[in-house]
N, C-alpha and C. Protein backbone atom coordinates (compact mmCIF):
# COMPACT_ATOMS: atom_id res chain seq x y z
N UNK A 1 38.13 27.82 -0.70
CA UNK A 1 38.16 28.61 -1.92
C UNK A 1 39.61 28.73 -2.38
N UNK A 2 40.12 28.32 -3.98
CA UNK A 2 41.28 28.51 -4.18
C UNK A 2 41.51 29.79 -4.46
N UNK A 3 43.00 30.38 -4.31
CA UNK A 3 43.29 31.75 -5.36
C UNK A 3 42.36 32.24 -6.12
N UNK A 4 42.45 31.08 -7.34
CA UNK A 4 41.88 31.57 -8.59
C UNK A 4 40.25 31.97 -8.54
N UNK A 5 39.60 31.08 -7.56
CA UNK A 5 38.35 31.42 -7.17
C UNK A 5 37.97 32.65 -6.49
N UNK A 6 39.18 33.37 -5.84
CA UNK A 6 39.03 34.65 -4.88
C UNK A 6 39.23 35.21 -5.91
N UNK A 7 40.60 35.42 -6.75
CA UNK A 7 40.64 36.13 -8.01
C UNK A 7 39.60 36.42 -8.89
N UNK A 8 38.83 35.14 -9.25
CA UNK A 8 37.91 35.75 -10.28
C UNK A 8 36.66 36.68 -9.45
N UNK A 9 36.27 36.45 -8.55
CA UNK A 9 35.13 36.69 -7.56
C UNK A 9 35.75 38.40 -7.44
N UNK A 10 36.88 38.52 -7.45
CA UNK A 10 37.49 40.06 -7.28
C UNK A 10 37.19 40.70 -8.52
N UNK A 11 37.99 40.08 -9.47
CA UNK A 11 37.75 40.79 -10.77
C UNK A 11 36.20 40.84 -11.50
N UNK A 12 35.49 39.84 -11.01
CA UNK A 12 33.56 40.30 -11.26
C UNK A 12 33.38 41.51 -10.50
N UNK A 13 33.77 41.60 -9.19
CA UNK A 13 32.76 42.62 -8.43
C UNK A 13 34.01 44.15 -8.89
N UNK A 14 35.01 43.76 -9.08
CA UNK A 14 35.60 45.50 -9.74
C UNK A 14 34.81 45.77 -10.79
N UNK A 15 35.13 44.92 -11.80
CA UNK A 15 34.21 45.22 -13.00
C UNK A 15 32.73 46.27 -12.93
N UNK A 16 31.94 44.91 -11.87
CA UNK A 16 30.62 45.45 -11.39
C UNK A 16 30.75 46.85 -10.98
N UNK A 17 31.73 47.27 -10.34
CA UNK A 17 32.10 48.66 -9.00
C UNK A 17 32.28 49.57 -10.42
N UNK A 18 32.55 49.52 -11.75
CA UNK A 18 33.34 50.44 -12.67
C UNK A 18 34.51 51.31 -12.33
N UNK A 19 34.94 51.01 -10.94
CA UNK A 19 35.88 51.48 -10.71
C UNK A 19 37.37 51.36 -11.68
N UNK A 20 37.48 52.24 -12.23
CA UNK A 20 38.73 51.71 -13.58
C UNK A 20 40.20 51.16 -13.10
N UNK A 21 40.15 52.09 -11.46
CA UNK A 21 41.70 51.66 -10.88
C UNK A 21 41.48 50.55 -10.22
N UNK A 22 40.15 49.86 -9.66
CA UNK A 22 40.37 48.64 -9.12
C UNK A 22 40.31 47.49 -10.45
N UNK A 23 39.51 47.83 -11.55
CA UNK A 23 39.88 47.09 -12.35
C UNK A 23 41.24 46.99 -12.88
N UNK A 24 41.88 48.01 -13.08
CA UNK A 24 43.14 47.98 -13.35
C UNK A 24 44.17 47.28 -12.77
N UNK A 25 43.95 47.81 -11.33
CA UNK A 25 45.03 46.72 -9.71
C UNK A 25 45.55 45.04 -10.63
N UNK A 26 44.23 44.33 -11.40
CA UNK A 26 44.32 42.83 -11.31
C UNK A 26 45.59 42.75 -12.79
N UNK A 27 46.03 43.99 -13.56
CA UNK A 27 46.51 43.49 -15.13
C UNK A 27 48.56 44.23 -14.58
N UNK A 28 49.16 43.00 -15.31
CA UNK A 28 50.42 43.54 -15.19
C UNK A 28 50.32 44.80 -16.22
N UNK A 29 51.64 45.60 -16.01
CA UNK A 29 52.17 46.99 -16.55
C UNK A 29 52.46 46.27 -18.11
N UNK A 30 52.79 45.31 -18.20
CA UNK A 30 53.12 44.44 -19.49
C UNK A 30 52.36 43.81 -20.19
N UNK A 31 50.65 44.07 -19.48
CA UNK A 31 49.83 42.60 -20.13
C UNK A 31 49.49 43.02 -21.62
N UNK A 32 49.41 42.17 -22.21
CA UNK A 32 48.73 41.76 -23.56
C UNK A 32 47.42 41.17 -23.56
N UNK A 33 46.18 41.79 -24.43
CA UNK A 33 45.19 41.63 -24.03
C UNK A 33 44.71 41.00 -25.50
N UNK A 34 43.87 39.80 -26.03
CA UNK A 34 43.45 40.30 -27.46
C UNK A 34 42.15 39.48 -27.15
N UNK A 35 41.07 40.03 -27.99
CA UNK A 35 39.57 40.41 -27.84
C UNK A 35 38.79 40.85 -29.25
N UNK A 36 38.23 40.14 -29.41
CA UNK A 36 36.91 40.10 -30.45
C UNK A 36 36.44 42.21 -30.19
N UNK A 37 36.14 42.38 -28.60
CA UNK A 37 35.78 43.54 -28.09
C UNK A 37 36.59 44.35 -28.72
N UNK A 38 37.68 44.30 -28.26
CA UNK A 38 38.88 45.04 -28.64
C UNK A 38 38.58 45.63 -30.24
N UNK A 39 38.46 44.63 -30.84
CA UNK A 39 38.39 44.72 -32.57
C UNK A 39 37.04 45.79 -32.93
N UNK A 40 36.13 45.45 -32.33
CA UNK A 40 35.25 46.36 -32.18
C UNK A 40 34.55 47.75 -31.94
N UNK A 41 35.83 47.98 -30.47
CA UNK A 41 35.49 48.84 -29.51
C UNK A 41 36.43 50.06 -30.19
N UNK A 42 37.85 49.18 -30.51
CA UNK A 42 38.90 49.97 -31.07
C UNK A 42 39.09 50.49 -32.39
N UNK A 43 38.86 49.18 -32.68
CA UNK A 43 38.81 49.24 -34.49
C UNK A 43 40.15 48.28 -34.50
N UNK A 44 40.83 47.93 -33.71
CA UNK A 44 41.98 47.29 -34.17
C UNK A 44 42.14 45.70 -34.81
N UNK A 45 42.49 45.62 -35.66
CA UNK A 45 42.27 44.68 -36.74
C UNK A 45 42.70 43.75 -35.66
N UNK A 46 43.59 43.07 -35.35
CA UNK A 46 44.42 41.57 -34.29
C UNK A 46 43.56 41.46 -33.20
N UNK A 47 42.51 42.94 -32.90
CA UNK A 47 42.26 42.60 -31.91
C UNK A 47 43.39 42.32 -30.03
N UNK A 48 44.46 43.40 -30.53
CA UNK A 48 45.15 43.07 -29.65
C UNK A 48 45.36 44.16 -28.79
N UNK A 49 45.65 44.47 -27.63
CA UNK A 49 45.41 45.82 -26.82
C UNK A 49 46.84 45.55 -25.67
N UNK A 50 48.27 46.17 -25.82
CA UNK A 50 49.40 45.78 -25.08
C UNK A 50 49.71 47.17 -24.31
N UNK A 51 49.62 46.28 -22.98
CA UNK A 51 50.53 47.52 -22.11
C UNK A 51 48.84 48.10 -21.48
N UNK A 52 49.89 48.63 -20.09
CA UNK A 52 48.76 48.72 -19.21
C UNK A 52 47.74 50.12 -19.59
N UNK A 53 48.54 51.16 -19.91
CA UNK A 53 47.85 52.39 -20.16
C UNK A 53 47.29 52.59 -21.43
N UNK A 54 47.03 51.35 -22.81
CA UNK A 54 46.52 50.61 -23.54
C UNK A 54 45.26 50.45 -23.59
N UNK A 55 45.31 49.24 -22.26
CA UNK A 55 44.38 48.86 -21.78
C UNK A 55 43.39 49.93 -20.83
N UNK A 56 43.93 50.26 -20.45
CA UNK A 56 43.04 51.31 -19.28
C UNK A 56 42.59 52.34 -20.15
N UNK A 57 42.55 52.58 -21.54
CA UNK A 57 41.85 53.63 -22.81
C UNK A 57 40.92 52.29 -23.34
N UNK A 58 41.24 51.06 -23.38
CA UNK A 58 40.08 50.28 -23.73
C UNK A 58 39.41 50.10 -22.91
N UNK A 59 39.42 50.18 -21.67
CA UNK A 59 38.60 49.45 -20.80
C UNK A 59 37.84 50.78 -20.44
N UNK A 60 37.65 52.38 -20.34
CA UNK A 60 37.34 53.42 -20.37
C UNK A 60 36.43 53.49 -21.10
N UNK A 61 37.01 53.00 -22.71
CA UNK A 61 35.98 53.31 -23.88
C UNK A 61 34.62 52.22 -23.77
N UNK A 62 35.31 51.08 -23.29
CA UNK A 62 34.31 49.83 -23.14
C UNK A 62 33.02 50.56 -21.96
N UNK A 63 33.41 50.91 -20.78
CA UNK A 63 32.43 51.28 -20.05
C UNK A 63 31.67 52.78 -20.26
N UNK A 64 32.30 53.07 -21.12
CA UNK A 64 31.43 54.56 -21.92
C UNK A 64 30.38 53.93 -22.43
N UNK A 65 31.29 52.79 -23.61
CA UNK A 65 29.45 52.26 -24.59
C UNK A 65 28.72 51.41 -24.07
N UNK A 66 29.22 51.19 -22.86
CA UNK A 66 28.32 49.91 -21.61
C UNK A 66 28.28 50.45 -20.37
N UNK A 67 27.54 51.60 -20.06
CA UNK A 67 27.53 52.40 -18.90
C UNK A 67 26.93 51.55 -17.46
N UNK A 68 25.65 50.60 -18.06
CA UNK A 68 25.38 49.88 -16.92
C UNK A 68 25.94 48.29 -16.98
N UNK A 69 26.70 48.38 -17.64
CA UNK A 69 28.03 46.89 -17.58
C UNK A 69 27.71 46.10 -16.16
N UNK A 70 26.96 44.76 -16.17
CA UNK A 70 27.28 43.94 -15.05
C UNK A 70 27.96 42.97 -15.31
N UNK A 71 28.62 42.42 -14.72
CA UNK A 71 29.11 40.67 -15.19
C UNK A 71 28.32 40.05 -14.40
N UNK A 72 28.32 38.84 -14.47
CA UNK A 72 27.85 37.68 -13.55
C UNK A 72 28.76 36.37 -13.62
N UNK A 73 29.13 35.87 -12.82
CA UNK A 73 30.39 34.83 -12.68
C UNK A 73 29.55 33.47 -12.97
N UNK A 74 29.78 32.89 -13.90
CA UNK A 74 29.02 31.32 -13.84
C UNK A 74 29.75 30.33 -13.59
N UNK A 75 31.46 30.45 -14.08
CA UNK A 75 32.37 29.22 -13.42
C UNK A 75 33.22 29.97 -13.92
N UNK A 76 34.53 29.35 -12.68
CA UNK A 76 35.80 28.91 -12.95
C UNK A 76 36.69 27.84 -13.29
N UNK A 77 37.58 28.44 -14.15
CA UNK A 77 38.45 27.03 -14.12
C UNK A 77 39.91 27.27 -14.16
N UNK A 78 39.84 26.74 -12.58
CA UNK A 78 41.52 27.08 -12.21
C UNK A 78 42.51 26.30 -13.15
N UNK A 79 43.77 26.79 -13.20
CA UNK A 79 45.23 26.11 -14.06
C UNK A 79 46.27 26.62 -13.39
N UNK A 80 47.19 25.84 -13.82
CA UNK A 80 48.64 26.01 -13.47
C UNK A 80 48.90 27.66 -13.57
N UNK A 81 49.06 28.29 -12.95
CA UNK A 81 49.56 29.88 -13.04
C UNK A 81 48.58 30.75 -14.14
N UNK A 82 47.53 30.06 -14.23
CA UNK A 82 46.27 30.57 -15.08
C UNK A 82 44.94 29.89 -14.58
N UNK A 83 43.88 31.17 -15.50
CA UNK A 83 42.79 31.05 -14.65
C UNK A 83 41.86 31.06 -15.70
N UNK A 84 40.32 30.51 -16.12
CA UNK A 84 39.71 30.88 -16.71
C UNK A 84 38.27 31.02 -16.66
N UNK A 85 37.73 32.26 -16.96
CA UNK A 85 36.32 33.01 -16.33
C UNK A 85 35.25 33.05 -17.03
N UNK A 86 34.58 32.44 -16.98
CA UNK A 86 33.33 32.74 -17.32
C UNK A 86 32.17 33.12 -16.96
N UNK A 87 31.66 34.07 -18.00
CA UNK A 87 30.56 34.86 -17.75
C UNK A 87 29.59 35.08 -18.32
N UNK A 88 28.55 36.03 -17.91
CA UNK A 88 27.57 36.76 -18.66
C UNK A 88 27.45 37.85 -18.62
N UNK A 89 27.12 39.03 -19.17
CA UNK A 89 26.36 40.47 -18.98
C UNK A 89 25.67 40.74 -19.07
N UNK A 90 24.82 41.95 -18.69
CA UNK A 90 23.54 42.21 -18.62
C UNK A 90 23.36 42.47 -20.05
N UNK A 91 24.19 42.91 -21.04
CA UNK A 91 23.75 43.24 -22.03
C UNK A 91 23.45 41.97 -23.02
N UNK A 92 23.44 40.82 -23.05
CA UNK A 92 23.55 39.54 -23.60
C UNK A 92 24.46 38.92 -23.83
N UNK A 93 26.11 39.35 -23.95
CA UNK A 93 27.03 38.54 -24.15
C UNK A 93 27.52 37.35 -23.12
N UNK A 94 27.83 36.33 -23.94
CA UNK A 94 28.38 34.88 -22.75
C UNK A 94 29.67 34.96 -23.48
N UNK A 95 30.70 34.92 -22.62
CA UNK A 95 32.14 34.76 -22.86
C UNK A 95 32.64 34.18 -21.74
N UNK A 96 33.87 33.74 -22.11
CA UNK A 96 35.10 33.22 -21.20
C UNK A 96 36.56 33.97 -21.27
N UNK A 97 37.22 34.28 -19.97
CA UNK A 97 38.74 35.09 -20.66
C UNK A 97 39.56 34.10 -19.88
N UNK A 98 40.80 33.09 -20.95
CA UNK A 98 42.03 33.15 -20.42
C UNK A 98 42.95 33.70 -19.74
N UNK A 99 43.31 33.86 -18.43
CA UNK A 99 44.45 34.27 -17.79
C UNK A 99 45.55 33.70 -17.65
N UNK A 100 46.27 34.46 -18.27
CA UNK A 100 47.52 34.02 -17.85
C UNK A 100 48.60 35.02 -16.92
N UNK A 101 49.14 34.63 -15.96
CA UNK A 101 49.63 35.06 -14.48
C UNK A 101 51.02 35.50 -14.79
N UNK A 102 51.50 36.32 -13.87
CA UNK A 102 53.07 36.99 -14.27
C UNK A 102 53.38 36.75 -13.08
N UNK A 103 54.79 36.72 -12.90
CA UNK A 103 55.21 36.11 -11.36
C UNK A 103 54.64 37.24 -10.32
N UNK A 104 54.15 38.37 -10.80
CA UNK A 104 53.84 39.41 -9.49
C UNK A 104 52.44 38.80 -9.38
N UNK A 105 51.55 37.74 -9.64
CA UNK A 105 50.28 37.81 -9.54
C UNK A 105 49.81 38.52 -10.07
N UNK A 106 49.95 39.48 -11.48
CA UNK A 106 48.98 40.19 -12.04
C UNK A 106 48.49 39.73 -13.26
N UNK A 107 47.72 39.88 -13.88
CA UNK A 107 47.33 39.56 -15.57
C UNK A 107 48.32 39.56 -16.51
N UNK A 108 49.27 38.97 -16.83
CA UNK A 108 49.84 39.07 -17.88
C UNK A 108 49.86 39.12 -19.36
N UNK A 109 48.34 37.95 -19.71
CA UNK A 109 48.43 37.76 -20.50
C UNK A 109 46.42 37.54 -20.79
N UNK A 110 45.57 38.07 -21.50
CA UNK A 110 44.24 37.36 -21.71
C UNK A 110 43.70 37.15 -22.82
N UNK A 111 43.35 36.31 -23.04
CA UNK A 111 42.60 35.52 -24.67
C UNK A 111 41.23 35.51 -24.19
N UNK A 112 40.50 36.33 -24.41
CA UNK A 112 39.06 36.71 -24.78
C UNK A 112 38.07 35.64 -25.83
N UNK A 113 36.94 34.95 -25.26
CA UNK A 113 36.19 34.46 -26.35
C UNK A 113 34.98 34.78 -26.33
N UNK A 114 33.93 34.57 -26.99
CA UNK A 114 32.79 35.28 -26.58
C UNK A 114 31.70 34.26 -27.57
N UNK A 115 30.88 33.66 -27.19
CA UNK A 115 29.89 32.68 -27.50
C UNK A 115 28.90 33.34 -29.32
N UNK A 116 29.27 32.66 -29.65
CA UNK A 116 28.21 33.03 -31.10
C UNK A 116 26.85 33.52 -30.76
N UNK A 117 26.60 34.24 -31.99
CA UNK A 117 25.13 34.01 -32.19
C UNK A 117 24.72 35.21 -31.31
């Protein structure tokens, strides 16, 4: 199993746990997040969500309006100092998120997509 394969397998089952601080553990203090969700959840037009305590008010609000939130991991695809995840939820969405890595190993950077229709 590479990194990126333990990595994503971590960040499904935090998610799953709703634990907000183990979800949190995987994103740098610096990451930049931007998301279709985001635009949604927030209202923010770019869709962009920067900085960790940012993120940890989106990711709060996200599991308020998705209380029984599961993911399910369908593939990875490892990269050079990036990672990319794909999934499903119980609620119907199929998406994939770009990672991109900061030299501490945390999230630096994620580009959110999320399947039409």
């Amino acid at each position: 199993m590479t990194s990126q394969d333990h990595f994503a397998r971590e960040w499904v089952e935090a998610w799953n746990s709703h634990d907000l601080a183990r979800i949190l553990s995987h994103y740098d203090e610096d990451v930049a997040l931007i998301s279709p969700r985001a635009r949604l959840i927030l209202g923010v037009a770019d869709g962009a969500v920067r900085g960790k305590a940012a993120l940890s008010d989106y990711f709060r609000a996200g599991l308020a309006k998705v209380p029984d939130l599961k993911f399910t991991l369908d593939r990875i695809f490892a990269g050079v100092g990036s990672v990319v995840i794909e999934f499903h939820t119980n609620d119907g969405r199929h998406g994939a998120e770009f990672m991109d890595f900061a030299a501490n190993g945390k999230i630096a950077r994620v580009i959110a997509h999320y399947a039409a229709g």
